[in-house]
PDB file of N, CA and C in Angstrom:
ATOM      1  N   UNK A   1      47.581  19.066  -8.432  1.00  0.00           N
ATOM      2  CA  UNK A   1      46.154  18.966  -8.617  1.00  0.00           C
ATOM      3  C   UNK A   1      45.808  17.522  -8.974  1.00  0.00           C
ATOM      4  N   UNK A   2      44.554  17.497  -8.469  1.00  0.00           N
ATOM      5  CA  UNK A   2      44.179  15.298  -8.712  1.00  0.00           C
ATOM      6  C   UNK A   2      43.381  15.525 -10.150  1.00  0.00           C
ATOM      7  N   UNK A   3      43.727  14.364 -10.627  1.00  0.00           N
ATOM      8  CA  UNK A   3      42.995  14.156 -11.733  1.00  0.00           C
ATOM      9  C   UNK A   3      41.088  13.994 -11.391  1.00  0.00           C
ATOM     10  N   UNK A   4      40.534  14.395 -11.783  1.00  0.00           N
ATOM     11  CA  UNK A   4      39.010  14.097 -12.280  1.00  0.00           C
ATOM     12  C   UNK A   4      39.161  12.578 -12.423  1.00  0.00           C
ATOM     13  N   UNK A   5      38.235  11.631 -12.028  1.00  0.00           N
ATOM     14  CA  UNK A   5      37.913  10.527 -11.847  1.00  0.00           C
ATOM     15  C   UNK A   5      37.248  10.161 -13.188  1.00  0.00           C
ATOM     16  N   UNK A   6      37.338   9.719 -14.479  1.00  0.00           N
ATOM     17  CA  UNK A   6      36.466   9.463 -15.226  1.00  0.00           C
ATOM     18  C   UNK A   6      35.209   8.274 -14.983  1.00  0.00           C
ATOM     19  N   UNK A   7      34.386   7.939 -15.397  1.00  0.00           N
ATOM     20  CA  UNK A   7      33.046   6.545 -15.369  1.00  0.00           C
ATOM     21  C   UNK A   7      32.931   6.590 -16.372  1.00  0.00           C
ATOM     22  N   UNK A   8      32.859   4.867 -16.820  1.00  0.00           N
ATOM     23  CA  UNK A   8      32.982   4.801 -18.080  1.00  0.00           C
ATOM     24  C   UNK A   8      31.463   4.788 -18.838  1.00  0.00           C
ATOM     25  N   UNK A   9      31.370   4.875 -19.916  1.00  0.00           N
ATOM     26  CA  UNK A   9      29.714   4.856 -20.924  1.00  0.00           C
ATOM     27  C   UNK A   9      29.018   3.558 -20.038  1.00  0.00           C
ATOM     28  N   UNK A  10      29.645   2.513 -19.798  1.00  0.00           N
ATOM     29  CA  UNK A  10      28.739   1.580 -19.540  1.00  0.00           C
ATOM     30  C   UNK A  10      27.954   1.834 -17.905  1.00  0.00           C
ATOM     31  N   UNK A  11      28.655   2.231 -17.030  1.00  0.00           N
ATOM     32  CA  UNK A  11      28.832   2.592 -15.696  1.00  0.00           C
ATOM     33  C   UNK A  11      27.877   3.436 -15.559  1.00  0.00           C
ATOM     34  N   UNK A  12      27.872   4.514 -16.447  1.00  0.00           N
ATOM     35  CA  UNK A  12      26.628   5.488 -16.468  1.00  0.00           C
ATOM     36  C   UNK A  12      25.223   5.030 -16.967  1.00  0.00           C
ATOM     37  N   UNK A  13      25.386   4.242 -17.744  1.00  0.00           N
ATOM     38  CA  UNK A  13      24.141   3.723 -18.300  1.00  0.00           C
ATOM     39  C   UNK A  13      23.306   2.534 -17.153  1.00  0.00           C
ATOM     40  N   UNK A  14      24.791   1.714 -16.210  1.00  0.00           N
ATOM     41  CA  UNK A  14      23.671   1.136 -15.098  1.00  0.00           C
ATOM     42  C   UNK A  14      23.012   2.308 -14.037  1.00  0.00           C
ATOM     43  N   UNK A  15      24.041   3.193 -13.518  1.00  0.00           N
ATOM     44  CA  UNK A  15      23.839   3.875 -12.846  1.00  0.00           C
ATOM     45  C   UNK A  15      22.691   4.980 -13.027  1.00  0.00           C
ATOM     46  N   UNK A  16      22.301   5.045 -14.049  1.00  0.00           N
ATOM     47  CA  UNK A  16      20.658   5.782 -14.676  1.00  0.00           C
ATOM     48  C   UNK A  16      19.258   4.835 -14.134  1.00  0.00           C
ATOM     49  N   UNK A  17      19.773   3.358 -14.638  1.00  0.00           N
ATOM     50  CA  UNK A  17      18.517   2.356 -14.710  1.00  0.00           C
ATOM     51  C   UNK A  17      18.560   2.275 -13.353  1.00  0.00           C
ATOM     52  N   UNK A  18      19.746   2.313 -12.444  1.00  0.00           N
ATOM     53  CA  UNK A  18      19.450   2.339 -11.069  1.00  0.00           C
ATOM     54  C   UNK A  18      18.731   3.444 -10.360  1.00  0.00           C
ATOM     55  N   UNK A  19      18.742   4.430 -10.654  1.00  0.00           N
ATOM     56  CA  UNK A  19      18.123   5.306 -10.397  1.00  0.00           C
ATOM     57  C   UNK A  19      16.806   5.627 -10.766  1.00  0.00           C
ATOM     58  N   UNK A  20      16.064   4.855 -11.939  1.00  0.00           N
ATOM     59  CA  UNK A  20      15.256   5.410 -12.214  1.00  0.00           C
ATOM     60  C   UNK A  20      14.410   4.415 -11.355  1.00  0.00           C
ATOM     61  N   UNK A  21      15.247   3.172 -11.556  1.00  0.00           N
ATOM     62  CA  UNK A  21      14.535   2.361 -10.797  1.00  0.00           C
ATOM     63  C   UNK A  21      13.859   2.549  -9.492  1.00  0.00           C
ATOM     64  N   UNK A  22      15.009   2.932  -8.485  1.00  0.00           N
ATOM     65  CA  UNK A  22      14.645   3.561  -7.353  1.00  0.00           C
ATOM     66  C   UNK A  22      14.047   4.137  -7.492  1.00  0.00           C
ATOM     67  N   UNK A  23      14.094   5.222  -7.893  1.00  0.00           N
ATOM     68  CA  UNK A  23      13.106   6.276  -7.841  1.00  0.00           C
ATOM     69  C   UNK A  23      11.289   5.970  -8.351  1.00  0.00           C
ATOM     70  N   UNK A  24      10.942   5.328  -9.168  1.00  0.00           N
ATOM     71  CA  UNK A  24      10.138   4.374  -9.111  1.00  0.00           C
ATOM     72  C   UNK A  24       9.233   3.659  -8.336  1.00  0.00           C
ATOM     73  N   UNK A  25      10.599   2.497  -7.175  1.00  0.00           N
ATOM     74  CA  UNK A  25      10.174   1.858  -6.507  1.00  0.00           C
ATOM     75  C   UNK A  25       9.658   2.913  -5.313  1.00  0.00           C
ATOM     76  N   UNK A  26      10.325   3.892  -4.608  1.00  0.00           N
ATOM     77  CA  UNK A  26      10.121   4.960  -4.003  1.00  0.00           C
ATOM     78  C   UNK A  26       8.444   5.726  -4.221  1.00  0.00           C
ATOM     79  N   UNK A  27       8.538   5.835  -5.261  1.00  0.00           N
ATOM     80  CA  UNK A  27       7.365   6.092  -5.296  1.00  0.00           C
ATOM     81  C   UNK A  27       5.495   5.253  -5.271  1.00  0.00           C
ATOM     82  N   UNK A  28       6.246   3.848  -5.535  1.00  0.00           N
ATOM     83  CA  UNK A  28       5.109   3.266  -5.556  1.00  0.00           C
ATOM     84  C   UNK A  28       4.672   2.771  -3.946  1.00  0.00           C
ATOM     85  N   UNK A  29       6.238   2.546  -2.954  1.00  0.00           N
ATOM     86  CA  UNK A  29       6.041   2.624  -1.811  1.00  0.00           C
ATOM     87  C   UNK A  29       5.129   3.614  -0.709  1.00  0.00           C
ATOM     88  N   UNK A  30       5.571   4.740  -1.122  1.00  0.00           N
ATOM     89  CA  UNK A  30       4.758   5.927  -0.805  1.00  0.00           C
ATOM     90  C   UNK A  30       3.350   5.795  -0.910  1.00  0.00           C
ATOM     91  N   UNK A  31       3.593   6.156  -2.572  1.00  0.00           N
ATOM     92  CA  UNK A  31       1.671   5.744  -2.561  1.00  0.00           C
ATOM     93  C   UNK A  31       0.790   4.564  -1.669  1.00  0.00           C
ATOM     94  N   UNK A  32       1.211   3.163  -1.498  1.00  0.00           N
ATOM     95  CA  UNK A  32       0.885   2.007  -0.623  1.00  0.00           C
ATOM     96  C   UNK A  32       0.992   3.175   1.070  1.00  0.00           C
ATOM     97  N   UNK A  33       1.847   3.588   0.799  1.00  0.00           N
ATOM     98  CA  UNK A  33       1.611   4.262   2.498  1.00  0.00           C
ATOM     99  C   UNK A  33       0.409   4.858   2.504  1.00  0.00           C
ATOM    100  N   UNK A  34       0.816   5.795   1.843  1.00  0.00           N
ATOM    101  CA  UNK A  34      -0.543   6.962   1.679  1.00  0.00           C
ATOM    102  C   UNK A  34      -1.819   6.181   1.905  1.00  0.00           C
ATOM    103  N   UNK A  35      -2.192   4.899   0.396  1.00  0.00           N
ATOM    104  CA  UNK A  35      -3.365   4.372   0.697  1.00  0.00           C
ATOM    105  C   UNK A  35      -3.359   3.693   1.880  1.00  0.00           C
ATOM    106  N   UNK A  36      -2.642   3.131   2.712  1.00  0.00           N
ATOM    107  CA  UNK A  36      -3.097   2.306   4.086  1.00  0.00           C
ATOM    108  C   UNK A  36      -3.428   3.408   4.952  1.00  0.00           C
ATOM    109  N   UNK A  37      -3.317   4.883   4.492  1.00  0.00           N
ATOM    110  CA  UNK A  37      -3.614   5.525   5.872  1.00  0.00           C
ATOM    111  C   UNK A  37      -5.550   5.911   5.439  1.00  0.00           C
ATOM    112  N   UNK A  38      -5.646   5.580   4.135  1.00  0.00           N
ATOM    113  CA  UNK A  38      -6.984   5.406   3.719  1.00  0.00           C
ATOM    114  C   UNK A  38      -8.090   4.145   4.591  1.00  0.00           C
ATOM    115  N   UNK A  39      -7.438   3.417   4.910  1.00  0.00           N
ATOM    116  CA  UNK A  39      -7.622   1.838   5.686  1.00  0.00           C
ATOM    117  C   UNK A  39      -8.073   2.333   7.021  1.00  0.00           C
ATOM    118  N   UNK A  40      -6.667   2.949   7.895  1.00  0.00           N
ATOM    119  CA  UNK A  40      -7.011   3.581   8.804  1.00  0.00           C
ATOM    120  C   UNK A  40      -8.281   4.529   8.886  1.00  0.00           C
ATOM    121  N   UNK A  41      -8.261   5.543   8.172  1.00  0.00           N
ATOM    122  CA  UNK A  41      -9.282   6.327   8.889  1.00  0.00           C
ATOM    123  C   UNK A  41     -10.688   5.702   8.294  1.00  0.00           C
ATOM    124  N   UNK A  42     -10.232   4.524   7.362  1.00  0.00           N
ATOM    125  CA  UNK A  42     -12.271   4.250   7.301  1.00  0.00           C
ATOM    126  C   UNK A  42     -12.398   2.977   8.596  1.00  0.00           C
ATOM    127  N   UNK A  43     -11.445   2.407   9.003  1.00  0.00           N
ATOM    128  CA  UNK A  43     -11.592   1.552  10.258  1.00  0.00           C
ATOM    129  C   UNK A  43     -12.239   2.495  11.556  1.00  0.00           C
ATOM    130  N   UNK A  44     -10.921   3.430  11.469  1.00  0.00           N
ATOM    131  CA  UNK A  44     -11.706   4.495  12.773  1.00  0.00           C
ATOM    132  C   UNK A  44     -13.014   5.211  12.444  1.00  0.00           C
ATOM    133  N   UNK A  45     -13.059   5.294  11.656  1.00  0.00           N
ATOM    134  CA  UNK A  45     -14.616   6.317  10.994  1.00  0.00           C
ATOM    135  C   UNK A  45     -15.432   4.973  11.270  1.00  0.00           C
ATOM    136  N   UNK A  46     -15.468   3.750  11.506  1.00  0.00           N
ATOM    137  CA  UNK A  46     -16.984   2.551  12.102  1.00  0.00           C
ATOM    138  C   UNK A  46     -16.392   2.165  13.168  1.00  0.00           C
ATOM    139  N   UNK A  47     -15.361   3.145  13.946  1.00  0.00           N
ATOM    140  CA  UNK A  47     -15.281   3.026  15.624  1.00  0.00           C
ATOM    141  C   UNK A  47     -14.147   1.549  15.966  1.00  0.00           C
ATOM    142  N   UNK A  48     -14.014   1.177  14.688  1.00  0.00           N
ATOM    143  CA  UNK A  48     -12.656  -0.020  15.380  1.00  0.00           C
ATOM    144  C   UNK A  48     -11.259   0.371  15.321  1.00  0.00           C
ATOM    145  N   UNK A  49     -10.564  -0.544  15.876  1.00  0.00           N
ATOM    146  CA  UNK A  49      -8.722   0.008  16.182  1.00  0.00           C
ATOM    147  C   UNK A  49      -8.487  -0.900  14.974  1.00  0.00           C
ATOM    148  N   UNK A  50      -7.272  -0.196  14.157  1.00  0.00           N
ATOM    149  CA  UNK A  50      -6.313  -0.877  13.396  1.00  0.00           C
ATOM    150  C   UNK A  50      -5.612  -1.773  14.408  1.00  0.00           C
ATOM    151  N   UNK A  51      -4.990  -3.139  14.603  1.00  0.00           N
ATOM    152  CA  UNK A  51      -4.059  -3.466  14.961  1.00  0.00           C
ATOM    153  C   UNK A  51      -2.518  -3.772  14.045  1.00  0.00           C
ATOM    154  N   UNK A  52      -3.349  -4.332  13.049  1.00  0.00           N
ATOM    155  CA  UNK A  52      -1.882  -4.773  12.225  1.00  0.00           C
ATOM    156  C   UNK A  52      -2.654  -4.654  10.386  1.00  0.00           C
ATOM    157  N   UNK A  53      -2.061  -3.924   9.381  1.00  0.00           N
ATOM    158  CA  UNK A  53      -2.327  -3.615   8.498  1.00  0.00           C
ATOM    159  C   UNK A  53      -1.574  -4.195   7.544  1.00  0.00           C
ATOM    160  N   UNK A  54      -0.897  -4.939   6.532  1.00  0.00           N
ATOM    161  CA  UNK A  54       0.038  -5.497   5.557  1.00  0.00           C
ATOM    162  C   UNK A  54      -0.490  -5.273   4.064  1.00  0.00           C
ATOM    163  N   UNK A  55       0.376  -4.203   4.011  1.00  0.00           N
ATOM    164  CA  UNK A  55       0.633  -3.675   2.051  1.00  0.00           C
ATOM    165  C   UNK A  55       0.531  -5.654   1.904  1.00  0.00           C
ATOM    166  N   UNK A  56      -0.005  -5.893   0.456  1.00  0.00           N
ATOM    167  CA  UNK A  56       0.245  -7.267  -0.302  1.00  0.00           C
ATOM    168  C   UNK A  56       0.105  -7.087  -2.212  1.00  0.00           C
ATOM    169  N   UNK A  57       1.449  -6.562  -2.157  1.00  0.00           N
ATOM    170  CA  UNK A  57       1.133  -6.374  -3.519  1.00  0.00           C
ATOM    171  C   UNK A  57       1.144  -7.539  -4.340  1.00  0.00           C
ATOM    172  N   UNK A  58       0.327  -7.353  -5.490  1.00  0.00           N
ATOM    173  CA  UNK A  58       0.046  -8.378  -6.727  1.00  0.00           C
ATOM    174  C   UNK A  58      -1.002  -9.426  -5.930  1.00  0.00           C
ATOM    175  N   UNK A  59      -1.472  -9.219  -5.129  1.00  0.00           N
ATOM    176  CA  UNK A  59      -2.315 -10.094  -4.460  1.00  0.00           C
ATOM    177  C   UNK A  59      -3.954 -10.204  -5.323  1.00  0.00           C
ATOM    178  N   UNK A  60      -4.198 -11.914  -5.225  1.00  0.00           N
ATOM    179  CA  UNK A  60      -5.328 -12.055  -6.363  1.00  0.00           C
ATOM    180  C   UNK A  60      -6.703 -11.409  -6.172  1.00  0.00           C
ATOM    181  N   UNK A  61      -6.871 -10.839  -5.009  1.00  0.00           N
ATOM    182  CA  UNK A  61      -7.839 -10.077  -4.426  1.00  0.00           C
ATOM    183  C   UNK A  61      -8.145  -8.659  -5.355  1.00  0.00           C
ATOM    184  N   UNK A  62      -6.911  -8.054  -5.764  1.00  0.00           N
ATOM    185  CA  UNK A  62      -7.212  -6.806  -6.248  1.00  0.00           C
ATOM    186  C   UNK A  62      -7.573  -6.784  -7.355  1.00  0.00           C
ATOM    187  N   UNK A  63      -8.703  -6.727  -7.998  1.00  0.00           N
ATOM    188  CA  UNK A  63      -9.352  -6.671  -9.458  1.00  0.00           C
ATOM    189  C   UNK A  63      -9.540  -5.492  -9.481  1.00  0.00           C
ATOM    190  N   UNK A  64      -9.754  -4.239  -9.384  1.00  0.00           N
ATOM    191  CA  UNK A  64      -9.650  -3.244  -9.637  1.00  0.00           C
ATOM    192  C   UNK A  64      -8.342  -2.616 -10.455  1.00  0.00           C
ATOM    193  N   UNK A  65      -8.434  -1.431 -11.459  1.00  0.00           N
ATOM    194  CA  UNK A  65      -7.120  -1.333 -11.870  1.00  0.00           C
ATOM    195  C   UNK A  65      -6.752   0.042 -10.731  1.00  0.00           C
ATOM    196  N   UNK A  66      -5.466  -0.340 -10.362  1.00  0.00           N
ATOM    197  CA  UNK A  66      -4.652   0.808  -9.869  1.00  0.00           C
ATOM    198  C   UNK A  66      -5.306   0.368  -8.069  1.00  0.00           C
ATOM    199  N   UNK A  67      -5.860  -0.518  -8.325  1.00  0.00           N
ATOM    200  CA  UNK A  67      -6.130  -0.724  -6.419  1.00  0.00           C
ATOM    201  C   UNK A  67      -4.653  -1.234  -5.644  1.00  0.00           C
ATOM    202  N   UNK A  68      -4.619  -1.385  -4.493  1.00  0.00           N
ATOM    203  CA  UNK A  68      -3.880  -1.492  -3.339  1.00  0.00           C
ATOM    204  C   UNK A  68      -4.506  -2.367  -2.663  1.00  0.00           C
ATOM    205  N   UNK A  69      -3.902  -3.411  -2.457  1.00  0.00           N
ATOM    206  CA  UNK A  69      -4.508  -4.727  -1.868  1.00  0.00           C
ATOM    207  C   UNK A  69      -3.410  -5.015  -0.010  1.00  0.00           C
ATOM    208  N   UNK A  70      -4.495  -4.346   1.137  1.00  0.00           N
ATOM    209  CA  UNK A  70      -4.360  -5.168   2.015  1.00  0.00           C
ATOM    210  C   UNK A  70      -5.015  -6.257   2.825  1.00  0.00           C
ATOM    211  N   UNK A  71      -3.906  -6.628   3.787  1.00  0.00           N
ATOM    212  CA  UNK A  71      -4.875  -7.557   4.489  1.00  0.00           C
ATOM    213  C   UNK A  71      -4.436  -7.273   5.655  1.00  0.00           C
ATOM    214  N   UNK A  72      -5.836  -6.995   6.976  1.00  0.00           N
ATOM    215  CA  UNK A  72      -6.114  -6.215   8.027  1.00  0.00           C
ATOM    216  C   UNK A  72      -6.044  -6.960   9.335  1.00  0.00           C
ATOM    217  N   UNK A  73      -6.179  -7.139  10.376  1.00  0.00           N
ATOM    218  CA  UNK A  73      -6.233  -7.195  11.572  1.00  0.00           C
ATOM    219  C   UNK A  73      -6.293  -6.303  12.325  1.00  0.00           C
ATOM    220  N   UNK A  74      -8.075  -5.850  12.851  1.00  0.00           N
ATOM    221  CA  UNK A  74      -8.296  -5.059  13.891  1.00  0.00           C
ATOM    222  C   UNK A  74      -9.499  -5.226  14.883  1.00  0.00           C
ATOM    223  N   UNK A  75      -9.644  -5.128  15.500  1.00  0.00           N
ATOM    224  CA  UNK A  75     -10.808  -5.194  16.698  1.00  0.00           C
ATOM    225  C   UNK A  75     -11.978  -4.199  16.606  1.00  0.00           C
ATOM    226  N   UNK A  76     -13.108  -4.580  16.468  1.00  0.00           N
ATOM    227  CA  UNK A  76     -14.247  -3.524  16.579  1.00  0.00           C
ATOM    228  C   UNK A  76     -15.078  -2.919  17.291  1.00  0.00           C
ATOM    229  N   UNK A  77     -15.689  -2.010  17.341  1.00  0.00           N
ATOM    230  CA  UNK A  77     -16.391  -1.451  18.476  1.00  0.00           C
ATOM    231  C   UNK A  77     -16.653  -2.119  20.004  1.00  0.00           C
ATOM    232  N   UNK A  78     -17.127  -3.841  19.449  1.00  0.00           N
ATOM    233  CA  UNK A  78     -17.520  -4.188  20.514  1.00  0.00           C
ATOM    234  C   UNK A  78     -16.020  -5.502  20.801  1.00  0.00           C
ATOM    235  N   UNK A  79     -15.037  -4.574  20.803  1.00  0.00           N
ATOM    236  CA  UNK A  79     -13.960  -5.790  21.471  1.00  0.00           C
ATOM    237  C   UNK A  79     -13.523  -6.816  19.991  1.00  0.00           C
ATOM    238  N   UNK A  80     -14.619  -7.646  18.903  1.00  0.00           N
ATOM    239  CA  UNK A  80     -13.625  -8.560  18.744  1.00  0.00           C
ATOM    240  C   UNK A  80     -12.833  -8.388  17.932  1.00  0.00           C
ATOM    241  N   UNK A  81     -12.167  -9.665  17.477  1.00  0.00           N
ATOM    242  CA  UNK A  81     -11.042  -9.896  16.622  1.00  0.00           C
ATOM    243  C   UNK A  81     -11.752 -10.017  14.901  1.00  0.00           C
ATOM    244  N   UNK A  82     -10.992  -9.166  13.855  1.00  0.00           N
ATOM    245  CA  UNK A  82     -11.480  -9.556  12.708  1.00  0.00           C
ATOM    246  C   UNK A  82     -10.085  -9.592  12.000  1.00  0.00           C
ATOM    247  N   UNK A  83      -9.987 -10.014  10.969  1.00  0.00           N
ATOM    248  CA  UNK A  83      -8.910 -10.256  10.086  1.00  0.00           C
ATOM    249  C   UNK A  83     -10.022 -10.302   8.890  1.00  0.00           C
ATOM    250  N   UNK A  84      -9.249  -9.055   7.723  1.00  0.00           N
ATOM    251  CA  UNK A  84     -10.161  -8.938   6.571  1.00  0.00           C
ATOM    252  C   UNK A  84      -9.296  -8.405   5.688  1.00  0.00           C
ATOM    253  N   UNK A  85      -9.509  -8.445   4.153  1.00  0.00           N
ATOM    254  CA  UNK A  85      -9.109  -8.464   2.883  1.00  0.00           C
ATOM    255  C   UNK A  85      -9.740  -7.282   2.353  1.00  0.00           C
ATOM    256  N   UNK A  86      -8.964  -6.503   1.996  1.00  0.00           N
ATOM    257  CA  UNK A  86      -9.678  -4.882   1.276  1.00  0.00           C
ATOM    258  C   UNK A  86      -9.099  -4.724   0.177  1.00  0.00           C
ATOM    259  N   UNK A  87      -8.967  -3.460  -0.993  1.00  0.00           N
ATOM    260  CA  UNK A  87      -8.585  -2.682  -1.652  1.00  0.00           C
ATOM    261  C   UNK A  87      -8.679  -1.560  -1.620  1.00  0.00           C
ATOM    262  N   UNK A  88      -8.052  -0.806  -1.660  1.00  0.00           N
ATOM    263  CA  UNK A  88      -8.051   0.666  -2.094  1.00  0.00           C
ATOM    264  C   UNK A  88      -7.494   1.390  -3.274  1.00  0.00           C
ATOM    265  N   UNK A  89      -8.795   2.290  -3.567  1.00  0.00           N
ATOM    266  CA  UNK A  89      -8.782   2.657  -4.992  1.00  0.00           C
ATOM    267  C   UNK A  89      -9.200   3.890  -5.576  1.00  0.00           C
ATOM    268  N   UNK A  90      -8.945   4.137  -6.391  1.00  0.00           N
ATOM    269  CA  UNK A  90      -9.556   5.600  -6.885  1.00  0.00           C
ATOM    270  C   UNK A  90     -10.407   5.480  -8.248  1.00  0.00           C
ATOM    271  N   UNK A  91     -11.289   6.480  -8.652  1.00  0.00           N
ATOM    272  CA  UNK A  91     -12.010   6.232 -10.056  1.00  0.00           C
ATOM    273  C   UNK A  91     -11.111   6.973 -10.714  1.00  0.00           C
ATOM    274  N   UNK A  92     -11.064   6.449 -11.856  1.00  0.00           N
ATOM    275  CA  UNK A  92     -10.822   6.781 -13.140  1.00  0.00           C
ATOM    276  C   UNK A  92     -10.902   8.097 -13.416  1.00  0.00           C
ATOM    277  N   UNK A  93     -12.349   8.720 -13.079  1.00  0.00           N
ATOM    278  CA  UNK A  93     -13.338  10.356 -13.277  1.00  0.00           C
ATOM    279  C   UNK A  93     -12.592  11.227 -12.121  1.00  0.00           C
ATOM    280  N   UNK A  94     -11.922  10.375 -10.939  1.00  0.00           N
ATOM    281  CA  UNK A  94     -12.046  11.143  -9.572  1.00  0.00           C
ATOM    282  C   UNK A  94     -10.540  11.773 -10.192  1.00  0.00           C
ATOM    283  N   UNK A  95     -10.225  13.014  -9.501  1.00  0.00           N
ATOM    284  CA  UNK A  95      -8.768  13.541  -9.345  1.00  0.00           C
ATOM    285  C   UNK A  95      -7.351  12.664  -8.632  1.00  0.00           C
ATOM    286  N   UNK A  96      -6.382  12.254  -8.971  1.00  0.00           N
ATOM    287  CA  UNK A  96      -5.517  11.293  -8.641  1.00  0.00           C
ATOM    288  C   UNK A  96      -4.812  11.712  -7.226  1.00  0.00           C
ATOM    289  N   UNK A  97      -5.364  12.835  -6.437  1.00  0.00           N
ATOM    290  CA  UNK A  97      -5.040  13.538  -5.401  1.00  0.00           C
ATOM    291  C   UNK A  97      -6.397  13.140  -4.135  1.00  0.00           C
ATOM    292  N   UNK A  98      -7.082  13.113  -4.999  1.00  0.00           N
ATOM    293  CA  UNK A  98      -8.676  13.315  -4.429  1.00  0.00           C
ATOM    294  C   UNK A  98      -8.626  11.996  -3.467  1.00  0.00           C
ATOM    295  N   UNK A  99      -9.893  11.782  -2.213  1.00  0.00           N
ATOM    296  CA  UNK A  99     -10.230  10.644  -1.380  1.00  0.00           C
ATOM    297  C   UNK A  99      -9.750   9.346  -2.298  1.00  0.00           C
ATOM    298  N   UNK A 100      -9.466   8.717  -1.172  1.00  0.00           N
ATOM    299  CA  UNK A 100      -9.262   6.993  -1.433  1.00  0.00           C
ATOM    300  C   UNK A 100     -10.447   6.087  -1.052  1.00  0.00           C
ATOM    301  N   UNK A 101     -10.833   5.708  -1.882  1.00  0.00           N
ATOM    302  CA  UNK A 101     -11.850   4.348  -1.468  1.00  0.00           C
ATOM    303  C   UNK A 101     -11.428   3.522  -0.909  1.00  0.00           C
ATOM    304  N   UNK A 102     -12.451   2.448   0.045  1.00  0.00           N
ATOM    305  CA  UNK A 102     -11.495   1.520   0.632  1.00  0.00           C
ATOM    306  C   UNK A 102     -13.061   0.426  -0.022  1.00  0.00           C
ATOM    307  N   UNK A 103     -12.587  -1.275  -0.612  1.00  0.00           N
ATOM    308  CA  UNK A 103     -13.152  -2.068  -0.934  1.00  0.00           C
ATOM    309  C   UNK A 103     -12.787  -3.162   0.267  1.00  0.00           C
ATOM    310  N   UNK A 104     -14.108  -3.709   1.023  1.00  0.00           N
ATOM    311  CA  UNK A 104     -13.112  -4.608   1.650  1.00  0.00           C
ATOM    312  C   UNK A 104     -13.920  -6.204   1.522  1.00  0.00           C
ATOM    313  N   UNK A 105     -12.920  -6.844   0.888  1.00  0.00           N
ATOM    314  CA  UNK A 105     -13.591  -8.055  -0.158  1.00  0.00           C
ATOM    315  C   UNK A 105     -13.546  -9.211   1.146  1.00  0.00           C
ATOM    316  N   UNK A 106     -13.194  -9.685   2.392  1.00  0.00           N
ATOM    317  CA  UNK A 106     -13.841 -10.559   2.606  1.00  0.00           C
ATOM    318  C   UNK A 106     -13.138  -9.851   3.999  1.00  0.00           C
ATOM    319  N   UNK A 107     -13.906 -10.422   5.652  1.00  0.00           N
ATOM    320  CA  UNK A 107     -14.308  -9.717   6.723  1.00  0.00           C
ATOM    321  C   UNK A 107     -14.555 -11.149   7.265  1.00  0.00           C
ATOM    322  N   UNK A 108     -13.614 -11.619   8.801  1.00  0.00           N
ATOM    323  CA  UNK A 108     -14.173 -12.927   9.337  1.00  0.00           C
ATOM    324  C   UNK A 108     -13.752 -12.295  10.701  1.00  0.00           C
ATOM    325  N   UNK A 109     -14.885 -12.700  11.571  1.00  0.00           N
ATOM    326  CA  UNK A 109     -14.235 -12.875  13.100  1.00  0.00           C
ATOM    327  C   UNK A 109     -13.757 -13.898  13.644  1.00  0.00           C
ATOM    328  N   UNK A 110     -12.201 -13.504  13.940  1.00  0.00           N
ATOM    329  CA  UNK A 110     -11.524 -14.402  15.125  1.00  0.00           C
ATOM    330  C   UNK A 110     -11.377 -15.108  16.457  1.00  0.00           C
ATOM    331  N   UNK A 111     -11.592 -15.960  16.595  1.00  0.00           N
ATOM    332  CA  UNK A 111     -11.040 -16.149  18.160  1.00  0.00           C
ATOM    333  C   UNK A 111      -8.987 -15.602  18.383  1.00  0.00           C
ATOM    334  N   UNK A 112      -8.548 -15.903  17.712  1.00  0.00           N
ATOM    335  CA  UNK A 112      -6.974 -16.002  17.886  1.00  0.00           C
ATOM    336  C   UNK A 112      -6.567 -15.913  15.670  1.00  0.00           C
ATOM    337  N   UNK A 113      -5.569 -14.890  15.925  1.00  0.00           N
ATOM    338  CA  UNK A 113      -5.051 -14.526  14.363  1.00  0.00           C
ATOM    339  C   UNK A 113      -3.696 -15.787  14.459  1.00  0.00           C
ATOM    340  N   UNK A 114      -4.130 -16.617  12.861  1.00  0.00           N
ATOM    341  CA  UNK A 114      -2.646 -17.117  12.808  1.00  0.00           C
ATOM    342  C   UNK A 114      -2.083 -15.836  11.625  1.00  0.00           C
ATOM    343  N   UNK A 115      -1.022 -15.739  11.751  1.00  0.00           N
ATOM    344  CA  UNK A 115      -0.167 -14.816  11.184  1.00  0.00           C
ATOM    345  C   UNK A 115       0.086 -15.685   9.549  1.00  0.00           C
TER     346      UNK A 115
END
């Protein structure tokens, strides 16, 4: 019969912070998903295409607490190019399940996006 493998006290104690960590980061990823699909449907709800959407966390744009700060690239009803700066957010009063707001703090039309 094989011996049981022991891990020592210290081994377990990274292997917790790693985990919680992950698990953590996992979740805050998610949520950023979730809210960009908030992005999406208020783009399609005034008739324009998403083209390119970018999570930007800690970005100086987001003054709201608990907002989600992207920055957008999509085309609107009538063809053009915009590249714009949003947040998304929830109230305080609202249920933490409930609709996502979308804030969108500055809106320019393009000829050509530099990346």
């Amino acid at each position: 019969m094989m011996p049981v493998p022991t891990i020592s006290v210290d081994l377990r104690v990274y292997l917790l912070i790693a985990a919680v960590v992950g698990t953590v980061s996992v979740i805050l990823f998610l949520d950023a998903i979730f809210r960009r699909e908030a992005v999406k449907r208020d783009l399609r709800g005034r008739g324009c295409t998403p083209l390119h959407i970018w999570w930007r966390p800690l970005a100086y744009w987001a003054t709201r607490y608990r907002s989600t700060p992207f920055r957008v690239i999509y085309r609107d009803a009538e063809d053009r190019l915009h590249k714009a700066y949003c947040c998304v957010y929830t109230c305080l009063t609202d249920s933490p399940f409930g609709s996502r707001r979308v804030e969108w703090i500055k809106d320019e039309l393009r000829d050509f996006i530099d990346v």
